[in-house]
C-alpha atoms as a PDB file:
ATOM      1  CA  UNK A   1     118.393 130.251 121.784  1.00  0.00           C
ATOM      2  CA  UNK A   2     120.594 127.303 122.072  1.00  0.00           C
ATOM      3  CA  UNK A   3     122.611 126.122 124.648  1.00  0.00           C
ATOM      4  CA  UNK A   4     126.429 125.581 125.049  1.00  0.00           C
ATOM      5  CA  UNK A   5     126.267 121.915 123.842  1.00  0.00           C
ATOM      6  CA  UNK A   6     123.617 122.374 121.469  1.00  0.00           C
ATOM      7  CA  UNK A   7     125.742 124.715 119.792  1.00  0.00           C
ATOM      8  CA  UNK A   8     128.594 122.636 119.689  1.00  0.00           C
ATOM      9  CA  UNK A   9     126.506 119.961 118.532  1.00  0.00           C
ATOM     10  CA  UNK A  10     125.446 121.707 115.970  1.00  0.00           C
ATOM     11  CA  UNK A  11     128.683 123.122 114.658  1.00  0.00           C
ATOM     12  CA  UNK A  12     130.209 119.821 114.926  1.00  0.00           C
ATOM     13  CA  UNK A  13     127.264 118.638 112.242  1.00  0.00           C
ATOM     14  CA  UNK A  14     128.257 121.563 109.888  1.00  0.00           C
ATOM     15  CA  UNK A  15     131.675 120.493 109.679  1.00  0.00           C
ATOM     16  CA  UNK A  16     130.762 116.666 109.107  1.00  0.00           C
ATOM     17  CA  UNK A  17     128.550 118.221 106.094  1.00  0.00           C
ATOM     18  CA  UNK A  18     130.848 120.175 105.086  1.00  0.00           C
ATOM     19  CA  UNK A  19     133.595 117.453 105.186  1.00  0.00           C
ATOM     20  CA  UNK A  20     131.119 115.166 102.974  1.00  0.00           C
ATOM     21  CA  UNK A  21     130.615 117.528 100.135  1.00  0.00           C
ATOM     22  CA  UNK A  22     134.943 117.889 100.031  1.00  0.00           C
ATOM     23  CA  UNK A  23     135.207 115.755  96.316  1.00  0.00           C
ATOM     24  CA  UNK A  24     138.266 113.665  96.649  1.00  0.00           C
ATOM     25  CA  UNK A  25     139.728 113.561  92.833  1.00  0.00           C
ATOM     26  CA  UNK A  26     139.993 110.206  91.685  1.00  0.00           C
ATOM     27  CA  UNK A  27     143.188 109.249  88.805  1.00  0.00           C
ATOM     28  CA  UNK A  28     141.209 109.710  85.536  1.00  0.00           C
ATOM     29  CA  UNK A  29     141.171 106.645  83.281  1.00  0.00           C
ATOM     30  CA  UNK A  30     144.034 106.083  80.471  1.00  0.00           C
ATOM     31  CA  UNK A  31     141.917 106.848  77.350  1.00  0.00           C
ATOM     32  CA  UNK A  32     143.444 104.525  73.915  1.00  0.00           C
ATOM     33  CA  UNK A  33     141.924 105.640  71.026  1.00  0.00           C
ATOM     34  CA  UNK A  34     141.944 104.511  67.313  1.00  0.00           C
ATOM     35  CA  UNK A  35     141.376 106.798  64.441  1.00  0.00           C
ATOM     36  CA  UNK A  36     137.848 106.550  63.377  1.00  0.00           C
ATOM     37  CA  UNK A  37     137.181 103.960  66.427  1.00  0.00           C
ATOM     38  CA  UNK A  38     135.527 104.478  69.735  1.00  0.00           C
ATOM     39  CA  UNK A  39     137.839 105.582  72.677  1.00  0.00           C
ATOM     40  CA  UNK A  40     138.908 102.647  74.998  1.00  0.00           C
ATOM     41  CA  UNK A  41     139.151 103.076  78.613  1.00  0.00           C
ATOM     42  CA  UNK A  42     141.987 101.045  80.632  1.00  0.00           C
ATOM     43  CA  UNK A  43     141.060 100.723  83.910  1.00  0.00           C
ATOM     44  CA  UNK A  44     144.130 100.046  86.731  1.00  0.00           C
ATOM     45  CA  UNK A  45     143.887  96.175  88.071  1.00  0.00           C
ATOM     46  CA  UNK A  46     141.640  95.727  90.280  1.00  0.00           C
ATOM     47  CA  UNK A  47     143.310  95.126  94.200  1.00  0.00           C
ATOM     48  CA  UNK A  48     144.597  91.677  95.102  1.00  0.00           C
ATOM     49  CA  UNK A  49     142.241  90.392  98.125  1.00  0.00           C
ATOM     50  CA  UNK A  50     143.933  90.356 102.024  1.00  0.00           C
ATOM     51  CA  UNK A  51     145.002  86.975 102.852  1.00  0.00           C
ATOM     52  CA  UNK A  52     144.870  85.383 106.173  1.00  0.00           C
ATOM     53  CA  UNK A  53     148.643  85.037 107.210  1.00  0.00           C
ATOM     54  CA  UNK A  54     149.414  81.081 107.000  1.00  0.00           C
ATOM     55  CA  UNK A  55     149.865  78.697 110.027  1.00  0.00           C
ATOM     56  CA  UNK A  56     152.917  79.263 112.232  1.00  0.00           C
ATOM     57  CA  UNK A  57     152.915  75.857 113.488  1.00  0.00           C
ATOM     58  CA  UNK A  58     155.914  75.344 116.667  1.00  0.00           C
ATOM     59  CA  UNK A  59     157.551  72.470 116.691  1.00  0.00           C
ATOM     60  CA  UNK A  60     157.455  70.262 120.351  1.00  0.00           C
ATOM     61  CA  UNK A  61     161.209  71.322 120.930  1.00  0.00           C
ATOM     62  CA  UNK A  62     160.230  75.027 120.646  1.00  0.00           C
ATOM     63  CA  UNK A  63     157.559  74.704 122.932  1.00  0.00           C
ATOM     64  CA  UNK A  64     159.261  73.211 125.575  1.00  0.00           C
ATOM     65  CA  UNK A  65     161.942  75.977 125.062  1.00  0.00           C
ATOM     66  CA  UNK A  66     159.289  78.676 125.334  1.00  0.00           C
ATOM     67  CA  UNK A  67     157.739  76.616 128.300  1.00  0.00           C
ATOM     68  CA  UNK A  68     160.945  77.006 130.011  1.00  0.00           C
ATOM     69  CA  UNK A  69     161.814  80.318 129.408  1.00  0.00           C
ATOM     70  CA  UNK A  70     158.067  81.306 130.413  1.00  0.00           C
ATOM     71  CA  UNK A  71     158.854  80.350 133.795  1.00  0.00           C
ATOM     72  CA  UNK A  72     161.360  81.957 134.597  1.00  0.00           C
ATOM     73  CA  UNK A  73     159.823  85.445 133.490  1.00  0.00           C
ATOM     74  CA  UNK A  74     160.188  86.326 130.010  1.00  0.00           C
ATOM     75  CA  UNK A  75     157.118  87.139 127.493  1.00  0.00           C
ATOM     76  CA  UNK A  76     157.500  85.272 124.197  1.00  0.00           C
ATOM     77  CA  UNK A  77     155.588  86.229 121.015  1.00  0.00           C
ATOM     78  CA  UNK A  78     155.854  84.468 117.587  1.00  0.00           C
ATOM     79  CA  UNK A  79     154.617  86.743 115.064  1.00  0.00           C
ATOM     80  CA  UNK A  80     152.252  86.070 112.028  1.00  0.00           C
ATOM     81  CA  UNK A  81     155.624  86.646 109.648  1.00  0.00           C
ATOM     82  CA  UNK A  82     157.916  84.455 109.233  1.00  0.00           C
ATOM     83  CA  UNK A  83     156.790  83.321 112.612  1.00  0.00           C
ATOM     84  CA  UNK A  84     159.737  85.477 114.151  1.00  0.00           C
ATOM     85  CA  UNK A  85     160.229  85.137 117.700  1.00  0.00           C
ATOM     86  CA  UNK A  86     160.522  87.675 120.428  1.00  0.00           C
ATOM     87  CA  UNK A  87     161.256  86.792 124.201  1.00  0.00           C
ATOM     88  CA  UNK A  88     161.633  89.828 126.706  1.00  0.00           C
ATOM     89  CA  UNK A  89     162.355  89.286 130.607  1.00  0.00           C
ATOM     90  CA  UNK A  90     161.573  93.268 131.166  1.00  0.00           C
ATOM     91  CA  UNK A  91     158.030  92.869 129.833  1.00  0.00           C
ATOM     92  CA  UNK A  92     157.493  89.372 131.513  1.00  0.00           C
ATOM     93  CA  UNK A  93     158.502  91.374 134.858  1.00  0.00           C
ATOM     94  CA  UNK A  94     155.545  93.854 133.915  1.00  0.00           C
ATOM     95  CA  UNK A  95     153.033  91.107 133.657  1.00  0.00           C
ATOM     96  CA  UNK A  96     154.266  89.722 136.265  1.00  0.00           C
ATOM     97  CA  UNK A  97     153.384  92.885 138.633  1.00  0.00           C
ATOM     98  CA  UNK A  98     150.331  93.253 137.073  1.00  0.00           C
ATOM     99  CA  UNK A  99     149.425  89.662 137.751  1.00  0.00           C
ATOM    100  CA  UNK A 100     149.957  90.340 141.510  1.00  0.00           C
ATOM    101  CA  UNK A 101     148.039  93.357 141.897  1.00  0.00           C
ATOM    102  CA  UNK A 102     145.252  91.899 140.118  1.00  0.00           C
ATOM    103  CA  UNK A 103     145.750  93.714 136.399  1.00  0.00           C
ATOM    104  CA  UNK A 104     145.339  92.047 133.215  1.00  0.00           C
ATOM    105  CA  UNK A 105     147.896  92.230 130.932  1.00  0.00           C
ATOM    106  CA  UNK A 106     147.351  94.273 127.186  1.00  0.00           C
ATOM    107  CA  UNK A 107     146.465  92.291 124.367  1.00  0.00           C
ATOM    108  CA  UNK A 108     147.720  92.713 120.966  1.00  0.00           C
ATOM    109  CA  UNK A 109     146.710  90.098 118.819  1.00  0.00           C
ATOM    110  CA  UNK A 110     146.722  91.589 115.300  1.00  0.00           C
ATOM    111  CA  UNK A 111     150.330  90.538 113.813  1.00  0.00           C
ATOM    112  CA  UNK A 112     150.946  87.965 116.846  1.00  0.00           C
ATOM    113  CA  UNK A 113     150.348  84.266 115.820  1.00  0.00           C
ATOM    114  CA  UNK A 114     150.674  83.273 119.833  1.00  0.00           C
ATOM    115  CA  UNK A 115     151.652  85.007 122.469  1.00  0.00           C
ATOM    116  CA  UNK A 116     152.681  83.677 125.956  1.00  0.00           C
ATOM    117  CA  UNK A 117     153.067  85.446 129.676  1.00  0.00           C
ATOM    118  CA  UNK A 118     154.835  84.495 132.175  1.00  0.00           C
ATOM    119  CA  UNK A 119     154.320  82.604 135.230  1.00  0.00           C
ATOM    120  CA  UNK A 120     153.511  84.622 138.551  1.00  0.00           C
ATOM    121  CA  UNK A 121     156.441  83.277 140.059  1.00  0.00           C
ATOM    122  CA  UNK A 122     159.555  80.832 138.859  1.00  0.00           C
ATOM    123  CA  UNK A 123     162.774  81.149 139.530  1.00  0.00           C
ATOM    124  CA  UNK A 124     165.349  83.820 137.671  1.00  0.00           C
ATOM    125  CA  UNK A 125     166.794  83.234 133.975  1.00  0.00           C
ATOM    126  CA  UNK A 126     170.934  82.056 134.368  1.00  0.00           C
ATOM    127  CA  UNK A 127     173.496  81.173 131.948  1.00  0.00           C
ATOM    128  CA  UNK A 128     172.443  78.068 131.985  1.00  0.00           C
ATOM    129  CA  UNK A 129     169.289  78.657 130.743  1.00  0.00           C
ATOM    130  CA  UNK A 130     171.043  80.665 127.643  1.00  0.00           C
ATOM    131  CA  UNK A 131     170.986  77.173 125.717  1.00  0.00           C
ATOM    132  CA  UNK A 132     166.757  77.168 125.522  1.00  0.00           C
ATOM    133  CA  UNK A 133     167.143  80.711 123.438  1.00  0.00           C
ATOM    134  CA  UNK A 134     168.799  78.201 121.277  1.00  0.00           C
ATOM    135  CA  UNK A 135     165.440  75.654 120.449  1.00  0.00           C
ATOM    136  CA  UNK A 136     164.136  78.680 119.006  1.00  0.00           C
ATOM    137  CA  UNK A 137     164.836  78.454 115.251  1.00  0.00           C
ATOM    138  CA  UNK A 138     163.330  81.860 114.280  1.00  0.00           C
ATOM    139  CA  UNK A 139     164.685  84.299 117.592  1.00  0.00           C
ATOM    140  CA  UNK A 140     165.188  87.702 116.326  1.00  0.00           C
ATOM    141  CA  UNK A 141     165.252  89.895 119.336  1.00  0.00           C
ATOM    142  CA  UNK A 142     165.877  88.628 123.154  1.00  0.00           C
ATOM    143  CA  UNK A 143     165.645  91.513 125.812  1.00  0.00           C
ATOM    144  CA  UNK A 144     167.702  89.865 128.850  1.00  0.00           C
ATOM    145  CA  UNK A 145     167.409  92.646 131.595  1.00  0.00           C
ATOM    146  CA  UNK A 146     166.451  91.939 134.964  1.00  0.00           C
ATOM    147  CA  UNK A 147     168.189  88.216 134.721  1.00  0.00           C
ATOM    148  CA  UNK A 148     170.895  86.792 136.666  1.00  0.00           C
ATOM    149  CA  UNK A 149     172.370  85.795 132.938  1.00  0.00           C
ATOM    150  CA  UNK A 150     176.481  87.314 133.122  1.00  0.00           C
ATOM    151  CA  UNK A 151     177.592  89.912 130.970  1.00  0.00           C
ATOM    152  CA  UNK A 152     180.319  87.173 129.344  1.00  0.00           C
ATOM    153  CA  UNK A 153     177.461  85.089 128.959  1.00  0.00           C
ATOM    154  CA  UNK A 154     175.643  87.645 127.142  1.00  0.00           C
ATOM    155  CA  UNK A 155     178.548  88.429 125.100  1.00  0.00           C
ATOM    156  CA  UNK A 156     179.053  85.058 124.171  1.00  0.00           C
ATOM    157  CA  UNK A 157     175.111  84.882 122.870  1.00  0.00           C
ATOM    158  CA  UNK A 158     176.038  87.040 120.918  1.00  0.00           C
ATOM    159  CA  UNK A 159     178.799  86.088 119.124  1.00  0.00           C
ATOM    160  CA  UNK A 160     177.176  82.981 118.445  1.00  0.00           C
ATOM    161  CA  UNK A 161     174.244  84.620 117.381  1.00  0.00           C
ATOM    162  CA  UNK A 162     174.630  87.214 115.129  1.00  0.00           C
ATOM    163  CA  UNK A 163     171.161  87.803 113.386  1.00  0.00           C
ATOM    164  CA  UNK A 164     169.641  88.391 117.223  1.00  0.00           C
ATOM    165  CA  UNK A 165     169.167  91.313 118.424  1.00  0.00           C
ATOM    166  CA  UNK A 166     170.737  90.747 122.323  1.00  0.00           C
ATOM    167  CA  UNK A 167     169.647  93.634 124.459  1.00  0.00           C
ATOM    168  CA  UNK A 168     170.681  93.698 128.398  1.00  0.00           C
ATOM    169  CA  UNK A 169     168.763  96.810 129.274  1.00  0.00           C
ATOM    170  CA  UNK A 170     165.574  97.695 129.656  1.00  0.00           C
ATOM    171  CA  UNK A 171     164.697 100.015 127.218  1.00  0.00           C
ATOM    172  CA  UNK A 172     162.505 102.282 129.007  1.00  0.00           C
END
């Protein structure tokens, strides 16, 4: 007699076999034939090999902006593309409270070339500070909520920046 969880044990392995005897049906090969010659098979190209992404390498003006801007609360991250750049004030807040009650912070490292947190304390982002969003050559999204940064100062960003995504909520 078996059990509870030897039973489900056991159907669990039936469906596993019965999943590995499922045939998947492959394309069939493009036959070319000849009269009176042998049939040719043409078989697809084979897959071009993953690439590592290439070097983002920041220039020292860019990481003295994102030095700044670290410090007074946002999270930056330069992804492995085009080495876009994304600083948000609403996540830096996050790692900030998880900083303080002793939390570490997710990691997501698979498309992100660098990534870079926040200090536990600094003071707030103004419109003064506006002008280091402005060392980074490659900004395509800036989340500004939770800043002391004016709504006409805001407005302004974006006018003078319109291939960045400006958001002054948090987008909860």
């Amino acid at each position: 007699m078996l059990t509870t969880q030897a039973c489900g044990i056991a159907l669990f392995a039936v469906g596993l076999c019965s999943c590995a005897r499922e045939q998947v049906e492959l394309p069939q090969p493009v036959m070319k034939t000849t009269w009176g010659a042998a049939p040719e098979v043409a078989l697809p190209p084979a897959p071009v090999p993953a690439t590592p992404p290439p070097e983002i390498v920041l220039s020292r003006d860019e990481r003295t902006a994102i030095e700044h801007l670290r410090r007074r609360g946002a999270y930056i991250a330069v992804f492995n593309w085009d080495a876009e750049t994304l600083v948000h004030f609403p996540l830096g807040a996050l790692e900030r409270q998880w900083k303080q009650e002793g939390r570490r912070s997710f990691e997501c490292a698979m498309v992100i070339a660098y990534s870079f947190s926040p200090d536990a304390e600094g003071p707030p982002m103004t419109d003064r500070d506006l002008a280091y969003l402005d060392r980074l050559p490659r900004l395509k999204r800036v989340n500004l909520a939770g800043t002391r940064v004016t709504p006409q100062a805001i407005t302004a960003f974006r006018a003078a920046h319109p291939n960045v995504t400006v958001e002054d909520k948090d987008d909860e």
